[in-house]
N, C-alpha and C. Protein backbone atom coordinates (compact mmCIF):
# COMPACT_ATOMS: atom_id res chain seq x y z
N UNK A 1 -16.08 -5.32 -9.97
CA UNK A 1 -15.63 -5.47 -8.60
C UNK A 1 -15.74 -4.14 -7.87
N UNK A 2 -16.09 -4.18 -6.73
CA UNK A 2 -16.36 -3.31 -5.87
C UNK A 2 -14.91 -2.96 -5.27
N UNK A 3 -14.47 -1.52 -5.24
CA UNK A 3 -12.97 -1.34 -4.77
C UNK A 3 -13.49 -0.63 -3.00
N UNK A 4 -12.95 -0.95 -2.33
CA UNK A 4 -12.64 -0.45 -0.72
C UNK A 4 -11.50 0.61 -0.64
N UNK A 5 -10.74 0.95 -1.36
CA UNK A 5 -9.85 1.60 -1.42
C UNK A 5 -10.42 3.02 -1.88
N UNK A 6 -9.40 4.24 -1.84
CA UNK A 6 -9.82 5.71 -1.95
C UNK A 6 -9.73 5.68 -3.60
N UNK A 7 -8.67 5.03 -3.79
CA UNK A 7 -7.87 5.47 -4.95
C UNK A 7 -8.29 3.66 -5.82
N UNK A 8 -8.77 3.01 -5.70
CA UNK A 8 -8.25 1.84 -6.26
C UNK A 8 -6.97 1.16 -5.70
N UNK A 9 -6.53 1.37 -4.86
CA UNK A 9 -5.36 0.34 -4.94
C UNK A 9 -5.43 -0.58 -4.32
N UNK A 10 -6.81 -1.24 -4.23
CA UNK A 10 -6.87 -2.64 -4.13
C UNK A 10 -7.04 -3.54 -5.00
N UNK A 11 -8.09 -2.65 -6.19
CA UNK A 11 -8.02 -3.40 -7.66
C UNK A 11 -6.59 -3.47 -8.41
N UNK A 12 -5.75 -2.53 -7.82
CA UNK A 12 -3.96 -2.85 -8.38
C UNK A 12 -3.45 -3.93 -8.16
N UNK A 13 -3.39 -3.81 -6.74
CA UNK A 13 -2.76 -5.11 -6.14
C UNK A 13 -3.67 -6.62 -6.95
N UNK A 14 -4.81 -6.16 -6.34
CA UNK A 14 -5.27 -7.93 -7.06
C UNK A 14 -5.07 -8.27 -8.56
N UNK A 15 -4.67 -7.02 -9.26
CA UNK A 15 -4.67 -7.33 -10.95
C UNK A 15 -3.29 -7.87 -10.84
N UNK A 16 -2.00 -7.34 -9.84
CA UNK A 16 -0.66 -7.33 -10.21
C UNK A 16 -0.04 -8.63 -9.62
N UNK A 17 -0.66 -8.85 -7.83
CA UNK A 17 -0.49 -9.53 -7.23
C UNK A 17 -0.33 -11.16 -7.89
N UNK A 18 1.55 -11.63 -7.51
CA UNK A 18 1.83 -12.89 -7.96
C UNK A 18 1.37 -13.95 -6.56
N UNK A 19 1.53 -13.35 -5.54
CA UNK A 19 1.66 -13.92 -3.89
C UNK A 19 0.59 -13.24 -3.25
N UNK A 20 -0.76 -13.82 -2.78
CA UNK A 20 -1.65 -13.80 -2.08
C UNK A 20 -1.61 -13.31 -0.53
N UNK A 21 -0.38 -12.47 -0.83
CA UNK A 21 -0.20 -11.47 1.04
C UNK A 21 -0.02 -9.99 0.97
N UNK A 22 -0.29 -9.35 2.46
CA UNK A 22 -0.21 -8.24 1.65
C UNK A 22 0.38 -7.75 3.30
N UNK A 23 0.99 -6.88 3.78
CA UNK A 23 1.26 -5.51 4.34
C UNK A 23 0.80 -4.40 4.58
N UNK A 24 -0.16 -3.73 5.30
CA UNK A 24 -0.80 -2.36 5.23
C UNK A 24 0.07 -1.48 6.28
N UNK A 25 0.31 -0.63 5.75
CA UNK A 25 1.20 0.47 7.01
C UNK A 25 0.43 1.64 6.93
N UNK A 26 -0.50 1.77 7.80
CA UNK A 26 -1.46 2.87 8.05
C UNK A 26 -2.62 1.73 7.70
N UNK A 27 -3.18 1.54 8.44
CA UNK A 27 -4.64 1.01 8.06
C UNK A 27 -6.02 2.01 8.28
N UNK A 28 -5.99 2.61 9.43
CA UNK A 28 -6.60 3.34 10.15
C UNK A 28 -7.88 2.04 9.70
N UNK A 29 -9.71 2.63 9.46
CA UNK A 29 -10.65 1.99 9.32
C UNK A 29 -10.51 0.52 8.93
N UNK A 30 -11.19 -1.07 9.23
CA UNK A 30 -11.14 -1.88 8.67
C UNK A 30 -11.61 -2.41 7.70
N UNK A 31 -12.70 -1.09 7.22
CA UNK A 31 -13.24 -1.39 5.54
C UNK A 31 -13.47 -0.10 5.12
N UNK A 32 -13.82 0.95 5.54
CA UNK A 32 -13.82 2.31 4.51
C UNK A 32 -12.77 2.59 4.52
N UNK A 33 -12.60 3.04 3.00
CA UNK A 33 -11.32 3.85 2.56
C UNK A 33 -10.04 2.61 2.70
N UNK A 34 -10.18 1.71 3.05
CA UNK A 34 -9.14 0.48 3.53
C UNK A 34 -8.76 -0.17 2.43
N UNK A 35 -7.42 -0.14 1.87
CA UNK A 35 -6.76 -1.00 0.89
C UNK A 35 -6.68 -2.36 1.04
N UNK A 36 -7.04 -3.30 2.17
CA UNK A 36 -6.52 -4.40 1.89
C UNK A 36 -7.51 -5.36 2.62
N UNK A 37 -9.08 -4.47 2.75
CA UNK A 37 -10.03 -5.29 2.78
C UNK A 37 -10.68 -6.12 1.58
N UNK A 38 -10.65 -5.84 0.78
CA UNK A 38 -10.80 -6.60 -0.74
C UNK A 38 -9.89 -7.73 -1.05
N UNK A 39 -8.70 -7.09 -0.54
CA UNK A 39 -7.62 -8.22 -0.98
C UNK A 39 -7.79 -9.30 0.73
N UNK A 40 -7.91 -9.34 1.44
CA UNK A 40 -8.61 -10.78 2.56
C UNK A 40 -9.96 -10.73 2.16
N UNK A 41 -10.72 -10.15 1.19
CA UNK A 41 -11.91 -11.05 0.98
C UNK A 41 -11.91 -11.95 -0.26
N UNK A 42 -10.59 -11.66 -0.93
CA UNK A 42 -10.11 -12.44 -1.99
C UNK A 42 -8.80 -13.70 -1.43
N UNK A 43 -8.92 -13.97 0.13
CA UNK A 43 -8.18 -15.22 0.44
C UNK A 43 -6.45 -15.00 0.43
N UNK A 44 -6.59 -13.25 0.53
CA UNK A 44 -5.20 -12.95 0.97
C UNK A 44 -4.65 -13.23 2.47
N UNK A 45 -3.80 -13.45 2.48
CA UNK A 45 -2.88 -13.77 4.24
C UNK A 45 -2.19 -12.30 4.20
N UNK A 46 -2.21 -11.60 5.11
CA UNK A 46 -1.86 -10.24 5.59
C UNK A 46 -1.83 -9.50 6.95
N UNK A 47 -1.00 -8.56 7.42
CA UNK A 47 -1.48 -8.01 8.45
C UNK A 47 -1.39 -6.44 8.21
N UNK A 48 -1.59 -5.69 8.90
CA UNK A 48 -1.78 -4.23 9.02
C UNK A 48 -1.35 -3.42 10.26
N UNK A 49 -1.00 -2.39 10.31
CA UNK A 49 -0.25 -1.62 11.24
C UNK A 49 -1.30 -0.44 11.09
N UNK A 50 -1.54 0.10 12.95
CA UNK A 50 -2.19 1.46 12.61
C UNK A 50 -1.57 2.16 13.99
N UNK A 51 -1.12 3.52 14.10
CA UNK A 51 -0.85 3.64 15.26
C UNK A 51 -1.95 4.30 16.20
N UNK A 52 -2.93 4.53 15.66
CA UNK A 52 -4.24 5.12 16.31
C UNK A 52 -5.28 3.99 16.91
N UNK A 53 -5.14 4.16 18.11
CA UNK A 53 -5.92 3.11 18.77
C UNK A 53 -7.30 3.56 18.88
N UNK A 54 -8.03 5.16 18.43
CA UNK A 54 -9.23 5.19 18.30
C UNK A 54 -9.56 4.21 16.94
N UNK A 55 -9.46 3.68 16.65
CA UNK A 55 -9.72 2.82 14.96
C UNK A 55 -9.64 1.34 15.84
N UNK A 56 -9.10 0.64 17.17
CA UNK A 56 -9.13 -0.72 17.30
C UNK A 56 -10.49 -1.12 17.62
N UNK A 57 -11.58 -0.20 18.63
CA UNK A 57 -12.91 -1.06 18.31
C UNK A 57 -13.93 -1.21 17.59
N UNK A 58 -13.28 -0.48 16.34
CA UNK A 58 -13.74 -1.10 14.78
C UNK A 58 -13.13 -2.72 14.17
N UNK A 59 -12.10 -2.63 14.65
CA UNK A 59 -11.28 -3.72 14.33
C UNK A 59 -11.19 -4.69 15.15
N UNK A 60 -11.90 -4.82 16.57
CA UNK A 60 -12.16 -6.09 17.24
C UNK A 60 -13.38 -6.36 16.93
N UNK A 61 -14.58 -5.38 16.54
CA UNK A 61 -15.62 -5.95 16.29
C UNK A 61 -16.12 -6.15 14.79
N UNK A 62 -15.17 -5.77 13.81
CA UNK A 62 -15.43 -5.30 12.31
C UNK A 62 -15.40 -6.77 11.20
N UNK A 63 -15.18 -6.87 10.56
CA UNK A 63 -15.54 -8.19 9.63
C UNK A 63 -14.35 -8.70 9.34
N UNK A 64 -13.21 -8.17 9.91
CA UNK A 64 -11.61 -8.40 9.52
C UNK A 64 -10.80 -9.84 10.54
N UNK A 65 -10.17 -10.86 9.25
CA UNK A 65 -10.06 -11.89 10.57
C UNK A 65 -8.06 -11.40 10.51
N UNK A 66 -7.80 -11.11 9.73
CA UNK A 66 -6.44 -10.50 9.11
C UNK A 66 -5.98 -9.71 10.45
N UNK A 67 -4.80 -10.03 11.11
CA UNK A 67 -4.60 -8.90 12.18
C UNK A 67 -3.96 -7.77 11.87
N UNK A 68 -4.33 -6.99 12.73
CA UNK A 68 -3.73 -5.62 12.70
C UNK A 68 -3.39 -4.97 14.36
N UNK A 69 -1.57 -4.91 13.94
CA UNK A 69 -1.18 -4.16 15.05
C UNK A 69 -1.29 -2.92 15.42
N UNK A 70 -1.37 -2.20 16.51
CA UNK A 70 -1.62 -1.21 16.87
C UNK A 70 0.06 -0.45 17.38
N UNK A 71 0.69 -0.50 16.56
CA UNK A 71 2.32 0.02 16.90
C UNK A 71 2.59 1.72 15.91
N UNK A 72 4.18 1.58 16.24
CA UNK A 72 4.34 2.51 14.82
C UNK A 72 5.14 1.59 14.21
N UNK A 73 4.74 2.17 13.01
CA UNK A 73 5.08 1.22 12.12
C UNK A 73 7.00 1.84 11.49
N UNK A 74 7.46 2.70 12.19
CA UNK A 74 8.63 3.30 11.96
C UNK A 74 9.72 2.38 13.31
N UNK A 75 9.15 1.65 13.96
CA UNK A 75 9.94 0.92 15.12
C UNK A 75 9.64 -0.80 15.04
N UNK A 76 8.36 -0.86 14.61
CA UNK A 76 7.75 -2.25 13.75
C UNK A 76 8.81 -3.21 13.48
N UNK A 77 8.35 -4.33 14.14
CA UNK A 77 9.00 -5.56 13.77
C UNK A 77 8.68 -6.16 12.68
N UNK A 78 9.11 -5.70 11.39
CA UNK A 78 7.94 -6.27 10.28
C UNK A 78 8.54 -8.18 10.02
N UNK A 79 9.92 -8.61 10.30
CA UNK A 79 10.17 -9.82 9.99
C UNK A 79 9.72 -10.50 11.16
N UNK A 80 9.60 -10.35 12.41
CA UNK A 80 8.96 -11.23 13.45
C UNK A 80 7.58 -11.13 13.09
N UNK A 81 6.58 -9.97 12.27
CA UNK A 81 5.03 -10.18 12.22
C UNK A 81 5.10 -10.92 11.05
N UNK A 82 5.91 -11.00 9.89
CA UNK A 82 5.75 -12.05 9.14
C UNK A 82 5.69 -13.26 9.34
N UNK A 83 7.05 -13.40 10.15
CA UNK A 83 6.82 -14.95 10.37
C UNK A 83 5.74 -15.60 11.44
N UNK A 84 4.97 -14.90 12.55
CA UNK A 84 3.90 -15.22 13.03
C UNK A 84 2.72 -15.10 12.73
N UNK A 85 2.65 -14.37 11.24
CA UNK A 85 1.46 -14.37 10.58
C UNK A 85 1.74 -15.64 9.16
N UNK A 86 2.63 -16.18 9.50
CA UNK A 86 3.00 -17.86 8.22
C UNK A 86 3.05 -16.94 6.89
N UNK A 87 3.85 -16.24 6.79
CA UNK A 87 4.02 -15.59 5.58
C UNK A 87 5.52 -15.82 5.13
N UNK A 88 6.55 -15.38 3.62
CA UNK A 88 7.56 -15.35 3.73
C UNK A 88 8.36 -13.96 3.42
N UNK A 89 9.26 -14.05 2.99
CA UNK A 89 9.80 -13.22 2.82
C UNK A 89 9.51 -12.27 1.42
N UNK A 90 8.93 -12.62 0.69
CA UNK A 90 8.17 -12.42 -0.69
C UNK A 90 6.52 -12.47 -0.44
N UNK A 91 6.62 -10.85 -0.48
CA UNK A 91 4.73 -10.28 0.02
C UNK A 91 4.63 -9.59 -1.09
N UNK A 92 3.12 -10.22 -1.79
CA UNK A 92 2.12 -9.45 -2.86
C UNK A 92 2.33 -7.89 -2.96
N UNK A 93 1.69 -7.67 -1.47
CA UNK A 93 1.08 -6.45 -1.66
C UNK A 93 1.87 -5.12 -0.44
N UNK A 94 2.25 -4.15 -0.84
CA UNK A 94 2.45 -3.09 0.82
C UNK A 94 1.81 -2.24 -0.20
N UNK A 95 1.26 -1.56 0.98
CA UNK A 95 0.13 -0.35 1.03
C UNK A 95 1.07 0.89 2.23
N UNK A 96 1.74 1.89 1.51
CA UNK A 96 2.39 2.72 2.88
C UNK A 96 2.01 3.94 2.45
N UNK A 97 1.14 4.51 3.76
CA UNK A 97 0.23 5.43 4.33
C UNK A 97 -0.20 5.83 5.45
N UNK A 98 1.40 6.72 6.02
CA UNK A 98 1.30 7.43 7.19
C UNK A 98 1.38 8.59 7.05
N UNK A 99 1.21 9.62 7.93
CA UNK A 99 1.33 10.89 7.71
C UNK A 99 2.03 11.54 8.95
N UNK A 100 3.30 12.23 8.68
CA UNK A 100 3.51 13.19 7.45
C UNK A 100 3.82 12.09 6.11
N UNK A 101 3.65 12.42 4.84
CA UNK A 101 4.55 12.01 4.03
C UNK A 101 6.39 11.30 4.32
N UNK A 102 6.99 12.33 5.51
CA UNK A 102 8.22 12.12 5.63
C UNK A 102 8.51 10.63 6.47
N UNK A 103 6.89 10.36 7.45
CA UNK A 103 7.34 9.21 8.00
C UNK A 103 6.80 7.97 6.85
N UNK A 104 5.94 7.93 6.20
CA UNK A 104 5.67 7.18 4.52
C UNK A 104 6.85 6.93 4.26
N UNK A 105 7.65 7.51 3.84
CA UNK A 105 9.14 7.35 3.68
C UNK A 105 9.92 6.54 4.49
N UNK A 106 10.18 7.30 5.36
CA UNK A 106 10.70 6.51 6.50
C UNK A 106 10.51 4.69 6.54
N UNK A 107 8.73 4.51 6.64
CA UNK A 107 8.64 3.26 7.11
C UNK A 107 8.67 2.16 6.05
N UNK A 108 8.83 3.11 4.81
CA UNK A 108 9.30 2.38 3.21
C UNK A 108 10.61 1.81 3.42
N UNK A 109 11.29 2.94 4.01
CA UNK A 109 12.96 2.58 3.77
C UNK A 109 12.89 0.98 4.94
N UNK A 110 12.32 1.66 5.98
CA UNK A 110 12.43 0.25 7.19
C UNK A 110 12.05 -1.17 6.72
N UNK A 111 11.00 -1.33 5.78
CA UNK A 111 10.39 -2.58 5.57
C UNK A 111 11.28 -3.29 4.54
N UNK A 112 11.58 -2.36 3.95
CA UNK A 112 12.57 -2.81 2.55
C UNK A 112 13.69 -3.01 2.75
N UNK A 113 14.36 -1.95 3.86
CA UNK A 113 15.72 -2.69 4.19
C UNK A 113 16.30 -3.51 5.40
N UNK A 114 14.43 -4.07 5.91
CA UNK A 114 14.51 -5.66 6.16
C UNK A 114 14.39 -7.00 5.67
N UNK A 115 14.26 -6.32 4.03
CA UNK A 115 14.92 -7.60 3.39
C UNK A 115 13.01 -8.07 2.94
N UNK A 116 12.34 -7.39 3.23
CA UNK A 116 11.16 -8.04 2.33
C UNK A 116 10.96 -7.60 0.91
N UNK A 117 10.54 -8.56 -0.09
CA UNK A 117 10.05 -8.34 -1.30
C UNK A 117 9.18 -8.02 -1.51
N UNK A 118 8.15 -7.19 -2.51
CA UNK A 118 6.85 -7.12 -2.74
C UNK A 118 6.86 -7.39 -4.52
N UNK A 119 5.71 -7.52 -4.84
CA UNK A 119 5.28 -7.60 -5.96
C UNK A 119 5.08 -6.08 -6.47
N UNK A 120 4.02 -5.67 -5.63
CA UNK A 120 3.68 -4.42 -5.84
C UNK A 120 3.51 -3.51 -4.98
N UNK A 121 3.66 -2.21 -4.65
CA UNK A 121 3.78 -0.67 -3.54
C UNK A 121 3.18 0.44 -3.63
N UNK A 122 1.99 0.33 -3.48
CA UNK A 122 1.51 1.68 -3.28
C UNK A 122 1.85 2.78 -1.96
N UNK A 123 2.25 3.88 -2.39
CA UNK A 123 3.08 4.90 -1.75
C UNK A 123 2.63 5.81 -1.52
N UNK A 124 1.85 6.69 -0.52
CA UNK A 124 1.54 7.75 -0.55
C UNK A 124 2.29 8.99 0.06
N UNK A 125 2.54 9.44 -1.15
CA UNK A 125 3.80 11.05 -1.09
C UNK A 125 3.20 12.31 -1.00
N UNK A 126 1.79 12.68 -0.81
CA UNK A 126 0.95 13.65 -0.54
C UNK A 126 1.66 14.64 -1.47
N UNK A 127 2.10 14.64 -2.34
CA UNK A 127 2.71 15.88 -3.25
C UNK A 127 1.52 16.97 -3.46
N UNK A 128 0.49 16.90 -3.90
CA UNK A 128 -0.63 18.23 -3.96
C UNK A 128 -0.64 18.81 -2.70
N UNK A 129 -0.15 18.45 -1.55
CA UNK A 129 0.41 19.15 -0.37
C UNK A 129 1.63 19.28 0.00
N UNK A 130 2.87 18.78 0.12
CA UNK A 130 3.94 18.92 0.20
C UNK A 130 5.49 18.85 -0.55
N UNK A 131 4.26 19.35 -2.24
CA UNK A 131 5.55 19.43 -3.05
C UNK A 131 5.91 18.04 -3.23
N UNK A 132 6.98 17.98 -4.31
CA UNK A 132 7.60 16.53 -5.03
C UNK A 132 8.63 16.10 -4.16
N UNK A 133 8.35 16.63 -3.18
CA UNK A 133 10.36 15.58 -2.58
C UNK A 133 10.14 14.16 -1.83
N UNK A 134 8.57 13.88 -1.37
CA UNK A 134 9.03 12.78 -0.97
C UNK A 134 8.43 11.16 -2.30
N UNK A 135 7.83 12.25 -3.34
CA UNK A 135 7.69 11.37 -4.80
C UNK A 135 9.07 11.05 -5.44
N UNK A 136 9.79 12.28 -5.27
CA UNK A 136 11.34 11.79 -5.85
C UNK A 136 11.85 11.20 -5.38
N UNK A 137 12.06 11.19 -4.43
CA UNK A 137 13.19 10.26 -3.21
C UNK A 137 12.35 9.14 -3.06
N UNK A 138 11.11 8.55 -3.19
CA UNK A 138 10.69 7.17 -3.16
C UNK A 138 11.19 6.55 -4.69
N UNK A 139 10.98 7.60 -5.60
CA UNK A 139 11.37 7.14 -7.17
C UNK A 139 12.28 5.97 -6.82
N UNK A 140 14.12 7.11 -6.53
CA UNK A 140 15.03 7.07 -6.49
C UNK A 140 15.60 5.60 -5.68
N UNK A 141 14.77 5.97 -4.34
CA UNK A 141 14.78 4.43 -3.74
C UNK A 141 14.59 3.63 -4.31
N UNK A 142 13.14 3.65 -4.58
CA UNK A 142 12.76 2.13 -5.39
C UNK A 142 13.77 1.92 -6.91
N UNK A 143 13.69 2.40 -7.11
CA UNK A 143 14.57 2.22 -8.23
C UNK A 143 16.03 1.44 -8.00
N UNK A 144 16.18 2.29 -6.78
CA UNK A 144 17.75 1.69 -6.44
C UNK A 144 17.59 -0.11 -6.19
N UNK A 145 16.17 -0.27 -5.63
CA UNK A 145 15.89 -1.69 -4.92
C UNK A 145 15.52 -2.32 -5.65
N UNK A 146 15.55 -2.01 -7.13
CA UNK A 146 14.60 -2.85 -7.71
C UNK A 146 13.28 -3.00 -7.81
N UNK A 147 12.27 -1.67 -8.31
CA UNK A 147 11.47 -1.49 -8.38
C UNK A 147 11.00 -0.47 -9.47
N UNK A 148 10.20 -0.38 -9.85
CA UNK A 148 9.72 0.57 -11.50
C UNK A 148 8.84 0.94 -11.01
N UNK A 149 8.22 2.33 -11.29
CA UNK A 149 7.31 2.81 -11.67
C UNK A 149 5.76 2.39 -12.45
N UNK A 150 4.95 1.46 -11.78
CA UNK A 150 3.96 1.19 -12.44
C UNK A 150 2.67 2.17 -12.88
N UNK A 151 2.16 2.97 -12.01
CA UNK A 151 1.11 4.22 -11.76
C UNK A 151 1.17 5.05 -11.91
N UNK A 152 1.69 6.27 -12.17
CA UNK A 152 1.78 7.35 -11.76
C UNK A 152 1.20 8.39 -11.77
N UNK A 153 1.05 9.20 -11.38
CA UNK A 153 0.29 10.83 -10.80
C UNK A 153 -1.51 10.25 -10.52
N UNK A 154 -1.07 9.87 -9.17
CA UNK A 154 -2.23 9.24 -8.82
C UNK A 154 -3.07 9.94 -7.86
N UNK A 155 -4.25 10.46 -8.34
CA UNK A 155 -4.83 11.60 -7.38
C UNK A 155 -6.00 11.41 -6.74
N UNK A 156 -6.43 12.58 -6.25
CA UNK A 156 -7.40 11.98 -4.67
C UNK A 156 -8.65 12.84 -5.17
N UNK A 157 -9.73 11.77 -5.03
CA UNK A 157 -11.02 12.73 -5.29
C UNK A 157 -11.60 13.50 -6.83
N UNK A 158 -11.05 12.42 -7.55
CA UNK A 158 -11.40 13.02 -9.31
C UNK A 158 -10.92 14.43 -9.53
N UNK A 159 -10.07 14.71 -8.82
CA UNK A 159 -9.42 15.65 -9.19
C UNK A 159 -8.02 15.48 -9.57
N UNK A 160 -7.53 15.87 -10.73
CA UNK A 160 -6.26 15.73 -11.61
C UNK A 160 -5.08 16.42 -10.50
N UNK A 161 -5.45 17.18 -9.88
CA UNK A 161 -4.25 18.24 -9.84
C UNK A 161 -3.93 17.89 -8.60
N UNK A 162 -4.74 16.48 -7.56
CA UNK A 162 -4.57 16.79 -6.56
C UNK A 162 -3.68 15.19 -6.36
N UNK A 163 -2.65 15.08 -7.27
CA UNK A 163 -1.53 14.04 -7.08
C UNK A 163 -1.17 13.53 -5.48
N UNK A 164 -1.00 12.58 -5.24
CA UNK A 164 -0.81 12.14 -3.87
C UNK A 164 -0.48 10.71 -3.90
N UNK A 165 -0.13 9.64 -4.52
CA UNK A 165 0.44 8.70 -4.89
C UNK A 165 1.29 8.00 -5.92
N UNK A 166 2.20 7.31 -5.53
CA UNK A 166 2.49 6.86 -6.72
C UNK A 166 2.81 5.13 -6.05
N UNK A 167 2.39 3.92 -7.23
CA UNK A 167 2.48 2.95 -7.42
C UNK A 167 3.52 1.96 -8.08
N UNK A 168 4.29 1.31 -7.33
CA UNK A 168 5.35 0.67 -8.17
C UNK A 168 5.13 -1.12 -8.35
N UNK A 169 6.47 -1.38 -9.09
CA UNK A 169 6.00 -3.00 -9.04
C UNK A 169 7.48 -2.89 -9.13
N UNK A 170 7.62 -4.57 -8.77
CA UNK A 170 9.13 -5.47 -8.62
C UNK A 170 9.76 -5.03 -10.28
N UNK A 171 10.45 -5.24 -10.91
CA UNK A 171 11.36 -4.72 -11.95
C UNK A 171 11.54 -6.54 -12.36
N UNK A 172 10.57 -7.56 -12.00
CA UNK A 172 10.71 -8.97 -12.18
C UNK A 172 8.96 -8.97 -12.97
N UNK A 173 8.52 -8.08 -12.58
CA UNK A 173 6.78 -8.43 -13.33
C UNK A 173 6.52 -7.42 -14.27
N UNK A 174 6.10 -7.71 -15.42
CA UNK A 174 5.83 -7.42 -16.95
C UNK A 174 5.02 -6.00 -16.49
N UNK A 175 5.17 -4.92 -16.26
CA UNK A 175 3.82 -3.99 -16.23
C UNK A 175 4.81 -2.83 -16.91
N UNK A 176 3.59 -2.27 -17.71
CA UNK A 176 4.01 -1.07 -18.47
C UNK A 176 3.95 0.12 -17.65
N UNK A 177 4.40 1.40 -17.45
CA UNK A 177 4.25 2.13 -16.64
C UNK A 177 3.15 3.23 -17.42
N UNK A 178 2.10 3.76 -16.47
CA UNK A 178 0.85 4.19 -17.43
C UNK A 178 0.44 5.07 -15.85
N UNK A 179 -0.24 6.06 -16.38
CA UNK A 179 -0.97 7.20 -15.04
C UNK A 179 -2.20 6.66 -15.25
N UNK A 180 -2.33 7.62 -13.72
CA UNK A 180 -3.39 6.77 -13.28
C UNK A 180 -5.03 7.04 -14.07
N UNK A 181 -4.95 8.08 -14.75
CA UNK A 181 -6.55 8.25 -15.87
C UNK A 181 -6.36 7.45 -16.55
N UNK A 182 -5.14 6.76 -17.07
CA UNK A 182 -5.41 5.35 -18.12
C UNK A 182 -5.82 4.36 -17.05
N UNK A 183 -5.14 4.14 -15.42
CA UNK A 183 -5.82 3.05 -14.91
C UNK A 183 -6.90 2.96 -14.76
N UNK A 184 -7.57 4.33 -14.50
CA UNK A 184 -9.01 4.26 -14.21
C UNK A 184 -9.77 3.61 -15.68
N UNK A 185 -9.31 4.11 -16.53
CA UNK A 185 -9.73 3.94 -17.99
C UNK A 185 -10.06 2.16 -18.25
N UNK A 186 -8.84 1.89 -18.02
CA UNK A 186 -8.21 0.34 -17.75
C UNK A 186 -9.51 -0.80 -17.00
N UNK A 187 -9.99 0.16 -15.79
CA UNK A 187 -9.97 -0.52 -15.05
C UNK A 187 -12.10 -0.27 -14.55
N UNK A 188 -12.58 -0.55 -14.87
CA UNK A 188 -14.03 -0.37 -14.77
C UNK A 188 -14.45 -0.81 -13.23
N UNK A 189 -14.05 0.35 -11.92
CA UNK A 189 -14.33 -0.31 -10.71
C UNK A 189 -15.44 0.70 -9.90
N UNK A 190 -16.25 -0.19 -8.86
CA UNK A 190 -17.00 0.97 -8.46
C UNK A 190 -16.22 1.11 -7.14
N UNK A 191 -16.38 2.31 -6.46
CA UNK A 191 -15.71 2.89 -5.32
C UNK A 191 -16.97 3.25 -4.59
């Protein structure tokens, strides 16, 4: 399988994914570098948030039928876009990837403590740039919510040292927690 994603985390989601929806917070492009173009060409229901409106006339004219709002996603109505995108309260997939790191955070805490579920969360904490604090404090969260550690020290550009994600799952689905050179290992994808 062909991955759209920087990192793979579209081949995550579709290996982990129990529920065929997904969440993108940061979409920016609608197929390079894009996490959750693979997963709507695999018959996912989803929408996406970008707050950069240079990226929408890629996305009115691009191959994407999946909408994507043009808001911030730190003020985001995420339970009114669920329910007008026929989704429920239990979503496959979030993909959260804004920058700074501190608003990543931020729009983690917002989605989650509106009461949505995910299966699985990819998180981007830019740590090879801003140090471990916003990798710990997502730990800590998720953990608190009911969430484990599936991925970890997940880096950008085949380079080891340059950590910048970490991946969780619900604390309800069987996954062993393993870094990410075993996923790659795991996982035979082209990028």
């Amino acid at each position: 399988m062909k991955s759209y994603s920087q990192s793979c985390q579209d081949t995550f989601a579709l290996n982990v994914c129990t529920t065929k929806t997904y969440i993108e917070i940061g979409a920016k492009k609608p197929v390079k570098f894009n996490n959750t173009y693979q997963l709507e060409n695999n018959n996912f229901q989803g929408f996406s948030i970008e707050i950069s409106k240079k990226y929408l006339p890629e996305w009115n004219t691009g191959p994407r039928n999946n909408k994507c709002y043009f808001e911030d996603a730190l003020t985001f109505d995420y339970l009114s876009a669920i329910q007008k995108n026929n989704m429920n309260m239990h979503v496959g997939y979030l993909s959260c990837d804004i920058e700074p790191a501190a608003n990543t955070f931020r729009a983690l805490q917002r989605v989650i403590g509106q009461g949505v579920i995910f299966d699985c969360i990819t998180f981007e904490h830019d740590e090879y740039q801003e140090g471990n604090k916003y990798n710990r404090l997502a730990k800590e969260f998720m953990a608190s919510n009911g969430y484990k550690v599936a991925v970890d020290e997940v880096f950008i550009n085949s380079q080891p040292e340059n950590i910048y994600e970490t991946w969780f799952v619900n604390n309800n689905i069987d996954y062993k927690q393993i870094t990410y050179a075993t996923f790659l290992e795991q996982n035979k994808t082209i990028i």
